[in-house]
Protein backbone atom coordinates (compact mmCIF):
# COMPACT_ATOMS: atom_id res chain seq x y z
CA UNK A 1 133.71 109.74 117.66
CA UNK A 2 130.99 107.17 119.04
CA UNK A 3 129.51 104.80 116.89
CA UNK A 4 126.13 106.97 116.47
CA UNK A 5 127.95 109.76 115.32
CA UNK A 6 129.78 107.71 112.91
CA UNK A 7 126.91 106.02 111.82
CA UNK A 8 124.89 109.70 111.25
CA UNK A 9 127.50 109.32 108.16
CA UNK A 10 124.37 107.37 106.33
CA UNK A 11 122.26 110.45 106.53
CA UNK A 12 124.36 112.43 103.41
CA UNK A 13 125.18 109.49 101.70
CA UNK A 14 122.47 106.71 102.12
CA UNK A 15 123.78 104.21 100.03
CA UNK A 16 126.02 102.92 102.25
CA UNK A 17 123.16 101.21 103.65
CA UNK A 18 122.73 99.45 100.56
CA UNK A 19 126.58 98.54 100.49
CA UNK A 20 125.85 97.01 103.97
CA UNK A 21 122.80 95.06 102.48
CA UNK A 22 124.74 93.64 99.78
CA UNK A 23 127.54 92.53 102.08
CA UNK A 24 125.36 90.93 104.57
CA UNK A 25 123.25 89.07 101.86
CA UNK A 26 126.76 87.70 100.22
CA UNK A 27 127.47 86.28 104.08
CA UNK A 28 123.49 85.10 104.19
CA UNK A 29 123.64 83.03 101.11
CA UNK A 30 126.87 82.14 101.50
CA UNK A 31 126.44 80.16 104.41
CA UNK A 32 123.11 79.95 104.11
CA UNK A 33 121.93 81.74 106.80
CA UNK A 34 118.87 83.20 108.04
CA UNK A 35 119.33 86.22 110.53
CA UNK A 36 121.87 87.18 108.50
CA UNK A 37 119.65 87.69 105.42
CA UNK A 38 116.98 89.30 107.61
CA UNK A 39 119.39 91.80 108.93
CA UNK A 40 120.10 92.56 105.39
CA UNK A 41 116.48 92.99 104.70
CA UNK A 42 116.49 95.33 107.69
CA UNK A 43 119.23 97.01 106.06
CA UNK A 44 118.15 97.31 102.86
CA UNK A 45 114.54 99.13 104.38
CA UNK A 46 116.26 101.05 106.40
CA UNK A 47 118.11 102.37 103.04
CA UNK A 48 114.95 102.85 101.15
CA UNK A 49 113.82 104.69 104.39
CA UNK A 50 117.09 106.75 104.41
CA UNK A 51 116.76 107.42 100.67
CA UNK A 52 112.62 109.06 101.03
CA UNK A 53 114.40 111.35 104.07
CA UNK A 54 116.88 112.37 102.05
CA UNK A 55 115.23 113.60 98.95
CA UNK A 56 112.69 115.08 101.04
CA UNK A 57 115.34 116.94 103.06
CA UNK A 58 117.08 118.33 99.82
CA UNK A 59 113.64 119.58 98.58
CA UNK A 60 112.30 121.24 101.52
CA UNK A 61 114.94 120.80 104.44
CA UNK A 62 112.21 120.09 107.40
CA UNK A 63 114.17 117.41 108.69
CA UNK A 64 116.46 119.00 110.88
CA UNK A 65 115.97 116.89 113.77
CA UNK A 66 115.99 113.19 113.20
CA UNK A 67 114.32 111.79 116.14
CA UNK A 68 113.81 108.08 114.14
CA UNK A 69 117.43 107.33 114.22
CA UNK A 70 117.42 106.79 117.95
CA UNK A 71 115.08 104.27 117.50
CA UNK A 72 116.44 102.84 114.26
CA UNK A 73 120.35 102.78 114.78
CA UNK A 74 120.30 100.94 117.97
CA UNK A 75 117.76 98.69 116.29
CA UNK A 76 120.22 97.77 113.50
CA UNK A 77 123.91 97.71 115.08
CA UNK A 78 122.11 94.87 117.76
CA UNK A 79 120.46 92.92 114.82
CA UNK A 80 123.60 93.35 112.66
CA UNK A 81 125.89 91.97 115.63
CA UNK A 82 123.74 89.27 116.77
CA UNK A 83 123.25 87.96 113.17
CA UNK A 84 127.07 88.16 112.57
CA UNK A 85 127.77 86.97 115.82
CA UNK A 86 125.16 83.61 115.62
CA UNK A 87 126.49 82.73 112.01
CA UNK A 88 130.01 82.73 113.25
CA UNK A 89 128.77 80.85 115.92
CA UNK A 90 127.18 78.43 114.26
CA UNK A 91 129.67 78.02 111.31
CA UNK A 92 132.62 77.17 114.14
CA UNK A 93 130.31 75.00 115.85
CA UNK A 94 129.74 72.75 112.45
CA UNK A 95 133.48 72.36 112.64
């Protein structure tokens, strides 16, 4: 299993993205870092997003084909690495 495909886990249960959110805002304030907290606003839109498709889906089921994730998941693994990635950086390089 790719990471896409284990990432299309979001889709039936979307608050993982808010689980995400909260994590990366811990590691934002924490050591008080900004990319970090704006990948966890990305996250946290991209679970409201995920939370409108999702109720919409179980009321009328049009959303069969989710085109928007191959623009969105891509979007938010880079972001989410980068940030990580910089703040580690940055917290080794204070040392």
């Amino acid at each position: 299993m790719n990471m896409l495909e284990s990432m299309s886990v979001m889709i039936d249960y979307p608050y993982i993205a808010f689980i995400i959110t909260t994590i990366l805002l811990l590691i934002g304030f924490w050591r008080n870092h900004l990319f970090v907290k704006i990948a966890a606003l990305a996250w946290f839109c991209y679970g409201i997003w995920e939370y409108f498709i999702f109720f919409q889906r179980a009321n009328n089921n049009e959303f069969n084909i989710r085109i928007d994730l191959l623009f969105i998941y891509p979007i938010l693994i880079l972001f989410t690495v980068f940030a990580i990635a910089h703040a580690v950086y940055q917290a080794y390089k204070k040392n």
